[in-house]
Protein backbone atom coordinates (compact mmCIF):
# COMPACT_ATOMS: atom_id res chain seq x y z
CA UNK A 1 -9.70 22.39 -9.79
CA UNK A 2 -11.24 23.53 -6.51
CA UNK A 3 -8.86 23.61 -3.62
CA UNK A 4 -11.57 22.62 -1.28
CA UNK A 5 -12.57 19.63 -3.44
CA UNK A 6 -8.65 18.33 -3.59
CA UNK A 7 -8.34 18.97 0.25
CA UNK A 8 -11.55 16.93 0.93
CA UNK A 9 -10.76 14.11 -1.67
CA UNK A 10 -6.99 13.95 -0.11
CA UNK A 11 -8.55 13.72 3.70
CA UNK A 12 -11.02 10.69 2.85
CA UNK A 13 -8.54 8.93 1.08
CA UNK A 14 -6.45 8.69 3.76
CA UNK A 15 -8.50 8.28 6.22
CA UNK A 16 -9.64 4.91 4.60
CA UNK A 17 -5.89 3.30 4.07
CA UNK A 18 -5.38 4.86 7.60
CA UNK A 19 -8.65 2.76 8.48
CA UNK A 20 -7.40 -0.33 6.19
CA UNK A 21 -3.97 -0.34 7.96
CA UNK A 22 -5.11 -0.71 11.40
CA UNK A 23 -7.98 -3.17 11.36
CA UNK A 24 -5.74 -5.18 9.24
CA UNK A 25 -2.97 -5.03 12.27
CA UNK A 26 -5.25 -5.80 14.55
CA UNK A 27 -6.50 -9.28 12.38
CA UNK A 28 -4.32 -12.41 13.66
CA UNK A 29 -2.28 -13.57 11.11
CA UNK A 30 -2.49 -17.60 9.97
CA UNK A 31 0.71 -17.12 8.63
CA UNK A 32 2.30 -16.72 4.91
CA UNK A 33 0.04 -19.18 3.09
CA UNK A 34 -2.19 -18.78 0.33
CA UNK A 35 -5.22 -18.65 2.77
CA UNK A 36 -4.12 -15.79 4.56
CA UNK A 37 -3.14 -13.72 1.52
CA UNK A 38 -6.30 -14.44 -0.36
CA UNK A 39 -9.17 -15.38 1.07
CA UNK A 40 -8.13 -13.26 4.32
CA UNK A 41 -7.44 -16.61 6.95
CA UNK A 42 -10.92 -17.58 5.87
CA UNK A 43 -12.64 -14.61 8.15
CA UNK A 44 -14.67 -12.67 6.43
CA UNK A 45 -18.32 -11.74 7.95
CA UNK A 46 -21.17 -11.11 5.39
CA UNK A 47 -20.65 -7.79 5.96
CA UNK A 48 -17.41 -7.63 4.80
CA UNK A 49 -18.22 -10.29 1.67
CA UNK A 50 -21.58 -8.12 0.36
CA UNK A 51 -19.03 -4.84 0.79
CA UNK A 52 -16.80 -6.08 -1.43
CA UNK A 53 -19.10 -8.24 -3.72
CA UNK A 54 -20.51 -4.87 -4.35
CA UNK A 55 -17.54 -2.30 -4.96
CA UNK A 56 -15.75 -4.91 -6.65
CA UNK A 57 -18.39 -5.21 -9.41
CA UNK A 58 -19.54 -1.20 -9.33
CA UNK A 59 -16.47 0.81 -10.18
CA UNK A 60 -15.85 3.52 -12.88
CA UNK A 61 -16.37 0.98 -15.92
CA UNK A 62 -19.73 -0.07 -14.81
CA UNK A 63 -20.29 3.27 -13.53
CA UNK A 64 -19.12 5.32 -16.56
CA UNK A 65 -19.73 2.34 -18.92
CA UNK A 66 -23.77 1.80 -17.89
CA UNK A 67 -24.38 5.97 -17.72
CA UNK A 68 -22.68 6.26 -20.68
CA UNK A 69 -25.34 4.29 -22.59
CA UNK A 70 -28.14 6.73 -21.62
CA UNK A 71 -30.22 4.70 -21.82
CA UNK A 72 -32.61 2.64 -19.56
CA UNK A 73 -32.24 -0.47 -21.41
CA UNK A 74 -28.86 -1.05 -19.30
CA UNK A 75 -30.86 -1.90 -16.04
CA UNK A 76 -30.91 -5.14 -17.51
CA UNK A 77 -27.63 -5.91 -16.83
CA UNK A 78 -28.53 -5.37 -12.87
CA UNK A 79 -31.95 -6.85 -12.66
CA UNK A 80 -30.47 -10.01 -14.54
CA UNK A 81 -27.01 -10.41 -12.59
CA UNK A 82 -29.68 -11.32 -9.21
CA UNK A 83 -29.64 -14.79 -11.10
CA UNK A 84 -25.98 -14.97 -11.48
CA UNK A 85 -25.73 -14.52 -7.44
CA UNK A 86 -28.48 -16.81 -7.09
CA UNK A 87 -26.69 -19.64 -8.39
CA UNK A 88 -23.41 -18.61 -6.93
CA UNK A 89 -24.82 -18.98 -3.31
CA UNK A 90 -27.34 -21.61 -3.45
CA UNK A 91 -25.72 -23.63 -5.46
CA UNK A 92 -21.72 -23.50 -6.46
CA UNK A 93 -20.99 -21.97 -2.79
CA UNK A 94 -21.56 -25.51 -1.27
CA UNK A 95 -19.69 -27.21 -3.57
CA UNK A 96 -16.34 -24.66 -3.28
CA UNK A 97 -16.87 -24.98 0.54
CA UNK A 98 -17.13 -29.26 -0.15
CA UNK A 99 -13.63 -29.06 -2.24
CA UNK A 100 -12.21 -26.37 0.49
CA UNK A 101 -11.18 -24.08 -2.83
CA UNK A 102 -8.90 -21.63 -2.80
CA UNK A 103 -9.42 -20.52 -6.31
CA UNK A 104 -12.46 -21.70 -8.29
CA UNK A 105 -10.25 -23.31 -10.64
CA UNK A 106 -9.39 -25.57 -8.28
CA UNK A 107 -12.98 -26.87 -8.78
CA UNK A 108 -12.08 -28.44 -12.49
CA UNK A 109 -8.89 -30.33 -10.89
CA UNK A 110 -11.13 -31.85 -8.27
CA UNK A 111 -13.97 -32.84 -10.97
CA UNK A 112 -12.20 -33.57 -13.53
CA UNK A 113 -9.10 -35.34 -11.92
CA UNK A 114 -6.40 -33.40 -13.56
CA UNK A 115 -4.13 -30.51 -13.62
CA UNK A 116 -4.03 -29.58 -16.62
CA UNK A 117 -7.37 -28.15 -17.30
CA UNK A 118 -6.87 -25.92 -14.21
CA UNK A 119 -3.95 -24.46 -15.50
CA UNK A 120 -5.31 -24.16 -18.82
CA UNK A 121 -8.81 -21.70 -17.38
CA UNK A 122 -6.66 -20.22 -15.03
CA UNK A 123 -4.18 -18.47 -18.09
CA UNK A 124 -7.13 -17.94 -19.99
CA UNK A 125 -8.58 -15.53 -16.49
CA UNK A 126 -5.11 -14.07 -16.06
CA UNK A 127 -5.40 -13.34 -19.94
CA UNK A 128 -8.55 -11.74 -19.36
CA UNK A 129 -7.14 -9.82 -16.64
CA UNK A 130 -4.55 -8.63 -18.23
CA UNK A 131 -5.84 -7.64 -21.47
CA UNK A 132 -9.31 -6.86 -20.89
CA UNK A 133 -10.41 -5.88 -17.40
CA UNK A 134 -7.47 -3.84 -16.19
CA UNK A 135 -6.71 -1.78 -18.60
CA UNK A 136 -9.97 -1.14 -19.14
CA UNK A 137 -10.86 -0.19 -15.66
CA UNK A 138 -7.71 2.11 -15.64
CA UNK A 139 -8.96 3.78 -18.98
CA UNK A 140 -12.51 4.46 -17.71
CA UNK A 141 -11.31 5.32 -14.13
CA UNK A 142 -8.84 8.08 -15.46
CA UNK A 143 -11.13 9.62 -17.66
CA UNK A 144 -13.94 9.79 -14.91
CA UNK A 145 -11.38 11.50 -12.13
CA UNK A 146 -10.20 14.12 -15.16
CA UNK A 147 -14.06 14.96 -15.60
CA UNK A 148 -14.68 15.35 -12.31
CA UNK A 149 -11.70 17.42 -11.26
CA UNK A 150 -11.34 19.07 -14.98
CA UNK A 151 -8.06 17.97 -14.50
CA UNK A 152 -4.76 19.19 -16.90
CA UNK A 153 -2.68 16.26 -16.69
CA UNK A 154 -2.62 13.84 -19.27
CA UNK A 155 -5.13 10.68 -18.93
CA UNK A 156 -2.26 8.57 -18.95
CA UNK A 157 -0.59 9.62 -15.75
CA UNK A 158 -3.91 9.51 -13.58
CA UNK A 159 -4.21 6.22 -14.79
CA UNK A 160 -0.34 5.63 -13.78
CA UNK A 161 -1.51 7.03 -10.26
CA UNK A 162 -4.67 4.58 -9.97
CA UNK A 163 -2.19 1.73 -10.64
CA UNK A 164 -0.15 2.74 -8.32
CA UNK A 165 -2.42 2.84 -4.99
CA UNK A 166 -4.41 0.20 -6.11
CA UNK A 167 -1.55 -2.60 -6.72
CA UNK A 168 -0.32 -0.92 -3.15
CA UNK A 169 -3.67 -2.26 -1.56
CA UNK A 170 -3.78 -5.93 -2.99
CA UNK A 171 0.39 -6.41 -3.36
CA UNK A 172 1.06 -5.47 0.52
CA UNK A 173 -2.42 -5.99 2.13
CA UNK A 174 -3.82 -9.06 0.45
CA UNK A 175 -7.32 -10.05 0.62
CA UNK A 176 -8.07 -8.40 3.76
CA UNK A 177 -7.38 -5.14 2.78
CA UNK A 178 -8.84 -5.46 -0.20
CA UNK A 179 -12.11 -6.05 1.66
CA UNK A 180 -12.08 -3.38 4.43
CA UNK A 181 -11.19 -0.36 2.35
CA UNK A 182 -14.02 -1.80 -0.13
CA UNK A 183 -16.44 -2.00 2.36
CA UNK A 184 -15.84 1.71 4.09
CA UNK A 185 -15.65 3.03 0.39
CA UNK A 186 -18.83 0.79 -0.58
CA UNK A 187 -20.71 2.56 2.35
CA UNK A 188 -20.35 6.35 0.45
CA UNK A 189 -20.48 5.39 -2.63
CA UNK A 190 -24.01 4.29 -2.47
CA UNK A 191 -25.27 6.99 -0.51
CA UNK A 192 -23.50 9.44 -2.33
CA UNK A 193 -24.58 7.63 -5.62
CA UNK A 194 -28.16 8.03 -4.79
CA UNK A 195 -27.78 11.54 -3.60
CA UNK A 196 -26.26 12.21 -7.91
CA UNK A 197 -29.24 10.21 -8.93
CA UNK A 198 -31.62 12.42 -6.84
CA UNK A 199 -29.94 15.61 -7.32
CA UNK A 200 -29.52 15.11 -11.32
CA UNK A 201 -33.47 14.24 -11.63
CA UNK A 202 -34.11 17.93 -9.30
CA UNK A 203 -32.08 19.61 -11.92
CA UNK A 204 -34.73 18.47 -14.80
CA UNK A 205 -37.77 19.16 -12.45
CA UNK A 206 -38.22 14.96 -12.51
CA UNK A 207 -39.49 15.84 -15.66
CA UNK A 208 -37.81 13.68 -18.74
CA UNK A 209 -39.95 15.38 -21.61
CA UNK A 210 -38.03 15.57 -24.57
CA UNK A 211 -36.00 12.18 -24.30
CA UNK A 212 -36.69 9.77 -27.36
CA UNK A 213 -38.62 6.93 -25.98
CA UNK A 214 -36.33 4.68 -27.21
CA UNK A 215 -34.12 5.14 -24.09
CA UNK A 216 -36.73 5.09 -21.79
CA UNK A 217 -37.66 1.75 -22.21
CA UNK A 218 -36.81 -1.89 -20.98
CA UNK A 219 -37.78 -3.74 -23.85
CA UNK A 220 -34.77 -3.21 -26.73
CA UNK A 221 -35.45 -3.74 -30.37
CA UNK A 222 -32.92 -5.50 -32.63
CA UNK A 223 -30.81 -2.27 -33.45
CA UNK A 224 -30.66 -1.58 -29.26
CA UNK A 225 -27.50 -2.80 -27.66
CA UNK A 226 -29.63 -5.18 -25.34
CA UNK A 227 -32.44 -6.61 -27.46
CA UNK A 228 -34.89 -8.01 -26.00
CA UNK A 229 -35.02 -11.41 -27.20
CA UNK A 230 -30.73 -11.44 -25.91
CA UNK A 231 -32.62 -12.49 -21.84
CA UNK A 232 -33.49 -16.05 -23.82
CA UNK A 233 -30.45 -17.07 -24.72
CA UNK A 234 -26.60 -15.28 -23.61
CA UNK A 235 -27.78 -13.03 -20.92
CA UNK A 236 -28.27 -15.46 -17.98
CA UNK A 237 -25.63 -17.40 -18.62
CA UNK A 238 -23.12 -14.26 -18.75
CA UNK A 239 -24.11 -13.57 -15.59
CA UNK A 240 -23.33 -17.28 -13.99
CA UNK A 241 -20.01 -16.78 -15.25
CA UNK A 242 -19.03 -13.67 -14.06
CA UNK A 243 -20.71 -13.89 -10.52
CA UNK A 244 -20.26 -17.83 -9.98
CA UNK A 245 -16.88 -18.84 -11.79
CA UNK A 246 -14.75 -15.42 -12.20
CA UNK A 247 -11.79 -15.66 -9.61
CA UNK A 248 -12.34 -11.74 -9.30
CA UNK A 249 -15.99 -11.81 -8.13
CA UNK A 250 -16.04 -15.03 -6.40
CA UNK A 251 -12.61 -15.08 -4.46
CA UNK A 252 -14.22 -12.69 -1.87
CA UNK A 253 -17.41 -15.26 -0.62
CA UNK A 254 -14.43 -17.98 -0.30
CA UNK A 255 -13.51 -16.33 2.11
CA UNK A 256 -16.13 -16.34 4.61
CA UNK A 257 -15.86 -17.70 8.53
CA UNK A 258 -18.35 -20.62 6.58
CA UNK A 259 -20.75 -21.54 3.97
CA UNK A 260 -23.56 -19.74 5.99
CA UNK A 261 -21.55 -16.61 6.15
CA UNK A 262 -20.59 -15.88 2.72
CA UNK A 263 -24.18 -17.36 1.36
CA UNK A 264 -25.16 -14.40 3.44
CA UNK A 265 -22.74 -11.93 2.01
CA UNK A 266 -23.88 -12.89 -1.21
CA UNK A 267 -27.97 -12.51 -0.58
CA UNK A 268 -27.02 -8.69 1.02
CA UNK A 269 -25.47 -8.18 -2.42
CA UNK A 270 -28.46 -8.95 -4.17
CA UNK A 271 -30.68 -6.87 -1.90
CA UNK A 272 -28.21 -4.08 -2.58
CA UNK A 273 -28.32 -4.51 -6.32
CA UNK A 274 -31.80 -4.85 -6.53
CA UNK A 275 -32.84 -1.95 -4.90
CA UNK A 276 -30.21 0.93 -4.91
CA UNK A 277 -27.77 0.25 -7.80
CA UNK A 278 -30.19 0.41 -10.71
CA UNK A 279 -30.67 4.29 -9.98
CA UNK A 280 -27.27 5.37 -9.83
CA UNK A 281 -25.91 3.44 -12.75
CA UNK A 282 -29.04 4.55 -15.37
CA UNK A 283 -30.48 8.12 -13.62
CA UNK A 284 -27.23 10.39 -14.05
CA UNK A 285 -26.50 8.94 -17.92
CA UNK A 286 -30.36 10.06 -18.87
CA UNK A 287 -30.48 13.30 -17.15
CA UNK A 288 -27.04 13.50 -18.98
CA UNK A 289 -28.68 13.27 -22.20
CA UNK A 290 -31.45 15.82 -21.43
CA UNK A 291 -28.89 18.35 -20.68
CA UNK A 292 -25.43 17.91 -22.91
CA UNK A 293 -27.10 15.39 -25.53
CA UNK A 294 -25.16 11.96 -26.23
CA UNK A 295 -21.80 12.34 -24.89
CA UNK A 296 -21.38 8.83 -24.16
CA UNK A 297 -18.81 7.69 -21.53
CA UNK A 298 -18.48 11.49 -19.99
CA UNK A 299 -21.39 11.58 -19.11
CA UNK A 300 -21.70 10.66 -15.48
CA UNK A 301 -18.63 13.04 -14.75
CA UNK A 302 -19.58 15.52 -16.60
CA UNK A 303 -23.05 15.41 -14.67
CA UNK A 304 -21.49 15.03 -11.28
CA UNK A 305 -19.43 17.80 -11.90
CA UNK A 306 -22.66 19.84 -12.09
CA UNK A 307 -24.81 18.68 -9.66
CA UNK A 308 -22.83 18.52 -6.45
CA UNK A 309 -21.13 21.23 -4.71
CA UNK A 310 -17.27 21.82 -4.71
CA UNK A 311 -17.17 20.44 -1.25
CA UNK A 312 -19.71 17.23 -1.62
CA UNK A 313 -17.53 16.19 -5.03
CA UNK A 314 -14.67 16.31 -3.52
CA UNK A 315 -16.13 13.56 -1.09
CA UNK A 316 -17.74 11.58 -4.01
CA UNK A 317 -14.20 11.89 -5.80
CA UNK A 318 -12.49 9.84 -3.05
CA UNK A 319 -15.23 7.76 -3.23
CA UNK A 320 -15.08 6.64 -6.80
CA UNK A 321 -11.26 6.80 -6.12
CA UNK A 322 -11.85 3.96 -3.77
CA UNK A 323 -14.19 2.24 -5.96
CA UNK A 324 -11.64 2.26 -8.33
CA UNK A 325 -8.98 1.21 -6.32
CA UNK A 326 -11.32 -1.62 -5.51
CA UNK A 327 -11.50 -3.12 -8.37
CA UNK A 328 -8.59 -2.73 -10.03
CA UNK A 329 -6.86 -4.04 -6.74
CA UNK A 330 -9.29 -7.17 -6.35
CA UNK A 331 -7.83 -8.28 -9.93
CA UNK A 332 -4.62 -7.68 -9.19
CA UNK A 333 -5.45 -9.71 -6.00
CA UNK A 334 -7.41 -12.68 -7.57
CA UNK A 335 -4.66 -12.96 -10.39
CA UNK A 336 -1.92 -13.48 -8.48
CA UNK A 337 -4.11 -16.27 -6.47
CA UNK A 338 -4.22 -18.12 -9.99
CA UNK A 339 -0.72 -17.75 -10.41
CA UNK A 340 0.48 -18.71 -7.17
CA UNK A 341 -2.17 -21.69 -6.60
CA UNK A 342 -2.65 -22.99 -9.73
CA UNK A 343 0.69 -22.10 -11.52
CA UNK A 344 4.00 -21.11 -9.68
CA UNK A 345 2.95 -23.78 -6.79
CA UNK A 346 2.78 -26.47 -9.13
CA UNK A 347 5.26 -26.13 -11.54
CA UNK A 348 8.06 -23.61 -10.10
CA UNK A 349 8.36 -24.21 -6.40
CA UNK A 350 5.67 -25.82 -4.48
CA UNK A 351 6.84 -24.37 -1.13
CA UNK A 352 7.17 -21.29 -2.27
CA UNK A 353 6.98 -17.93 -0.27
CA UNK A 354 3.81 -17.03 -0.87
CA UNK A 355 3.48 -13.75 0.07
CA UNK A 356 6.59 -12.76 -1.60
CA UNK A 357 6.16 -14.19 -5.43
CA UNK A 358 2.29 -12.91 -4.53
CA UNK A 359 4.31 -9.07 -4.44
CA UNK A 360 6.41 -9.84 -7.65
CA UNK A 361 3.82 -11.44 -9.52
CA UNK A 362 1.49 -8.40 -8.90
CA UNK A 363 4.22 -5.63 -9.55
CA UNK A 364 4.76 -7.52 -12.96
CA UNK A 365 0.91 -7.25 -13.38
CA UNK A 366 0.61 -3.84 -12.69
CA UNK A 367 2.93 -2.82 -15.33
CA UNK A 368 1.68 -4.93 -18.06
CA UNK A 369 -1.50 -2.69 -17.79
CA UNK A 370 -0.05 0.11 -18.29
CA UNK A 371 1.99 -0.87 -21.28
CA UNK A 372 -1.86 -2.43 -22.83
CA UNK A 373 -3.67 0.74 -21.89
CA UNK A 374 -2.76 2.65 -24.85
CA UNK A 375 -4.48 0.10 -26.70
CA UNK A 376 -8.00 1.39 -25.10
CA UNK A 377 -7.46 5.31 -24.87
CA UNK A 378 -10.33 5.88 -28.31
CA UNK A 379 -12.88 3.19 -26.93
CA UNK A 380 -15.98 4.57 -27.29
CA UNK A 381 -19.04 2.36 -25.56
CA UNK A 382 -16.64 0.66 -23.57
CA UNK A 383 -19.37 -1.36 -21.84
CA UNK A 384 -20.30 -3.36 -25.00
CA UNK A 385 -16.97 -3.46 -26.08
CA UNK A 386 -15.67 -5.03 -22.67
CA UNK A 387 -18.68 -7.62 -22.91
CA UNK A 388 -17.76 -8.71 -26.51
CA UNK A 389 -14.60 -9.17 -25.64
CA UNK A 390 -15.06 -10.86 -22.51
CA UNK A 391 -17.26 -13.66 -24.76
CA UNK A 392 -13.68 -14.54 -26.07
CA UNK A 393 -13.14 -16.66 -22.97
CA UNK A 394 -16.61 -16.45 -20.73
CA UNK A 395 -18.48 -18.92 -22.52
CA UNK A 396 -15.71 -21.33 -23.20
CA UNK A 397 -14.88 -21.27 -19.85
CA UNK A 398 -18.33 -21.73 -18.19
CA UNK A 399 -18.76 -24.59 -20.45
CA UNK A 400 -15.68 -26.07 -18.64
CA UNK A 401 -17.74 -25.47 -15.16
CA UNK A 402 -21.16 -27.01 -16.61
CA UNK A 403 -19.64 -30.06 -17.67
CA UNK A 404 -17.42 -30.73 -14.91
CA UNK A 405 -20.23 -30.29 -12.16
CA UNK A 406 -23.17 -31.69 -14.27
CA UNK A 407 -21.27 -34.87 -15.72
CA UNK A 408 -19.18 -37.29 -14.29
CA UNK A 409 -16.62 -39.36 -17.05
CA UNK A 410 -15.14 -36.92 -19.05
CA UNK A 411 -11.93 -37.19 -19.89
CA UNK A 412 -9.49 -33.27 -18.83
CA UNK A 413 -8.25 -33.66 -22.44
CA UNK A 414 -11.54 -33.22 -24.15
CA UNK A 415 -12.15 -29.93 -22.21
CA UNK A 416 -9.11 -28.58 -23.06
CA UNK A 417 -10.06 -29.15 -26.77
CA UNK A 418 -13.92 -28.00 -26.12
CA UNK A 419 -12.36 -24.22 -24.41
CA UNK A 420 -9.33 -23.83 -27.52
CA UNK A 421 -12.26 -24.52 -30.33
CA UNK A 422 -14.78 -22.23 -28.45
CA UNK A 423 -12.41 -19.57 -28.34
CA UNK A 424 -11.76 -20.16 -31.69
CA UNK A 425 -15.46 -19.81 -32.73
CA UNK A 426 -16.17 -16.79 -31.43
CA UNK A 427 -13.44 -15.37 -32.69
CA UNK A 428 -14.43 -15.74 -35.52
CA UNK A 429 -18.37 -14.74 -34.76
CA UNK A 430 -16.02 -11.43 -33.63
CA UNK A 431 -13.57 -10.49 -36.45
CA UNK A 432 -15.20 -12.68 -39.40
CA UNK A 433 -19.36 -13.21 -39.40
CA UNK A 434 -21.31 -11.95 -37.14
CA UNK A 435 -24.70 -13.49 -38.12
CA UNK A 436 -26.62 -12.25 -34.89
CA UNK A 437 -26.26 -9.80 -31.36
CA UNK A 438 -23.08 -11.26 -29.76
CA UNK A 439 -25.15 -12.03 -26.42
CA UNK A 440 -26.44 -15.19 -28.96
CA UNK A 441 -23.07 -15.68 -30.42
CA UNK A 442 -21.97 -15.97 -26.60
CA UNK A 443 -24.99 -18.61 -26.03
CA UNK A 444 -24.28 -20.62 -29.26
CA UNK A 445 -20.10 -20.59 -28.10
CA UNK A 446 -21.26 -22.28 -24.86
CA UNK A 447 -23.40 -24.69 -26.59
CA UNK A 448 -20.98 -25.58 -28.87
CA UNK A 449 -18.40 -25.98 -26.26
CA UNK A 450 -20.52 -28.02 -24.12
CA UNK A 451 -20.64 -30.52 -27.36
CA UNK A 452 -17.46 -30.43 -28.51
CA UNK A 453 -16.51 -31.38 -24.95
CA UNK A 454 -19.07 -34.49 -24.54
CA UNK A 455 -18.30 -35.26 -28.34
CA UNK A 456 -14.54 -35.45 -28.34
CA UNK A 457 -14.75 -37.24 -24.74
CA UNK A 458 -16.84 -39.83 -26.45
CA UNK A 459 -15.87 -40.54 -29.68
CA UNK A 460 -11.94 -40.03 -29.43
CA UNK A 461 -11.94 -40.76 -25.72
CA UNK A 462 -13.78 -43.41 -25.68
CA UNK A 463 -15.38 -42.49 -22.50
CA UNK A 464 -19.06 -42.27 -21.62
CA UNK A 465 -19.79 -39.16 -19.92
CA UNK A 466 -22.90 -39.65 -17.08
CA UNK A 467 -25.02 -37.10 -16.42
CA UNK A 468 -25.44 -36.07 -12.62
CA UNK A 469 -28.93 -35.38 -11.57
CA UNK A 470 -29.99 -31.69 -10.21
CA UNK A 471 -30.62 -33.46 -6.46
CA UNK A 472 -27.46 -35.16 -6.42
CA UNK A 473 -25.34 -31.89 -6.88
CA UNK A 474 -25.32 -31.38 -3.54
CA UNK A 475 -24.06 -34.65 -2.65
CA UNK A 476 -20.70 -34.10 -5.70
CA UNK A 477 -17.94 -36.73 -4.88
């Protein structure tokens, strides 16, 4: 561990929070309501909303997840998650500004005139919080900052440090924070990403002679981990989920000054991640696998390690710390929203101090974490295995967003029943038969769920369902 690295890492990072701290004392303050501690009093500029649209979704487990591949075929996952963004802002941004949302579950109460289903999606997102995305972001984020800093301490207690400063950012700064520091950290991570990418193709001559063709290329066969024939069926439709209905991604363009605004913030993203993200989450991972062979998910330490001087890593470290930080506070921050808003409000206390159960609730989450993390510490591809999992509830849950915005008539109950059986199903797809790629298991779940939903609400409800056409969606009542 180079001291000047550690003194340079140590200086950024403080200069952000010290950054964070004041321009969040200088913000006027709505008050202690769920507004203020989520979506920031409703003032975020597109600046703000594309900075942290874009360090919320780019941290260490897309980072050290996508170069880990090494492979080109993961550019997909960028290229394709434009459409996701697409739909958020042209189309399910005007109808969360119509309902005045504070969480997009709020969305199924509206639509679907009852409270139940909202409670039901928003345990299922606090499920996937807890089990999936935070641990796993704490797994991949201490085993990144070890690589880079060839650390001796135990994986375990770096990722007991990430925790730590990250829950400090969401629990005591809310929203706001959450956004500044991901902005100022969003800035040097993407300069400093592209200057890896460059620097690891100049350290193979921009020559990639000798890598099998296989991982070159952006059309995958059947045995790749993104075939081809995957972008006709699951792999849109993962990306409306995660862009347009995850609380994580989509809590930050609620809160814009307006519609305009965060539609804004959300078409910067897509510039961003159409043009400079694809390099620095394939380029490192390849060179990677020119120089050290396949050493899947340490590779993009291991080559930042090498190509940047003791000085310039020590900068990129506090970087990735923030992008870290970023994302594992934004959950922590969205998942307390659910369980404030769509939980403790409505069936503990309904004036409740917000900003107070917001700090217990998140302390609570932050150890839970840590207690699941163990469960992740031999993951190898943790990329695929995060998306499999995440198909447990996705799908099932998107299905509860395509029926409640596309039909009008259908009955809470039958949702409830569609989401329970589509978990159910791809469970067992998961753990049982797997007849095909799980992107088309994750397509067939949705369908199914979609059915099940307009079945049960017809035949058992006794309710005819109407479907709303595309030119009316605007116009949702």
């Amino acid at each position: 561990m180079n001291i000047t690295q550690v003194i340079i890492f140590i200086s950024i990072t403080l200069c952000v929070a010290g950054i964070t701290y004041y321009k969040c004392n200088q913000a006027s303050s709505v008050g202690n309501n769920n507004r203020e501690h989520f979506l920031a009093g409703k003032g975020l500029s597109w600046i703000f909303i594309a900075g942290s649209l874009t360090l919320t979704n780019i941290s260490t487990d897309t980072l050290v997840g996508l170069n880990g591949a090494q492979s080109m075929l993961v550019v997909l996952w960028e290229l394709t998650a434009l459409f996701g963004m697409f739909v958020l802002a042209k189309f399910l941004l005007p109808i969360y500004y119509k309902y005045k949302c504070t969480t997009t579950t709020e969305l199924l109460e509206r639509r679907y005139n009852d409270p139940n289903i909202r409670t039901t999606i928003s345990l299922l997102f606090l499920m996937g919080n807890l089990f999936i995305y935070l641990p796993i972001l704490l797994f991949t984020g201490s085993l990144f900052m070890r690589s880079l800093f060839d650390m001796s301490f135990s994986q375990y207690f770096v990722a007991v440090c990430i925790a730590l400063i990250g829950g400090a950012y969401a629990i005591f700064g809310g929203l706001r924070a959450v956004a500044i520091s991901d902005t100022l950290n969003g800035i040097g991570l993407l300069c400093l990403g592209l200057l890896v990418a460059f620097l690891s193709m100049s350290s193979i001559n921009f020559d990639f002679t000798g890598i099998p063709s296989e991982r070159l290329t952006l059309i995958g066969d059947n045995d790749s981990d993104i075939p081809w024939h995957t972008l006709l069926t699951g792999m849109f439709f993962i990306q409306v989920f995660y862009w347009g209905t995850n609380q994580n991604i989509t809590q930050r363009a609620l809160a814009g000054s307006s519609l305009r605004e965060a539609q804004k913030g959300v078409y910067a993203t897509m510039f961003i991640r159409l043009l400079i993200v694809p390099p620095i989450v394939v380029v490192p991972g390849i060179v990677a696998y020119q120089l050290f062979g396949d050493i899947g998910d340490q590779a993009y330490g291991t080559i930042v390690r090498e190509v940047l001087p003791a000085w310039l890593s020590g900068a990129f470290a506090a970087v990735m710390l923030g992008t870290i930080l970023s994302t594992y506070n934004s959950i922590i921050n969205a998942s307390a929203a659910l369980y404030v808003c769509d939980i403790h409000e409505k069936y503990i206390k309904k004036s409740a101090n917000v900003r107070k159960v917001s700090i217990i609730s998140s302390m609570l989450m932050v150890l839970l974490s840590l207690i699941i993390l163990p469960l992740y510490m031999n993951s190898q591809g943790i990329m695929s295995l995060m998306q499999q999992l995440n198909g447990l509830l996705s799908m099932p849950i998107l299905a509860a967003f395509i029926v409640g915005i596309f039909f009008k008539g259908v009955d809470g109950r039958a949702i409830i029943f569609a989401v329970i059986s589509g978990i159910l199903l791809y469970g067992f797809f998961t753990w049982v038969w797997t007849p095909a790629h799980y992107i088309h298991l994750m397509f067939i779940t949705l369908i199914s769920s979609v059915l099940v939903a307009l079945s049960i609400n017809k035949y058992i409800y006794r309710s005819n369902a109407e479907f709303k056409r595309t030119d009316e969606l605007g116009k949702i009542s």
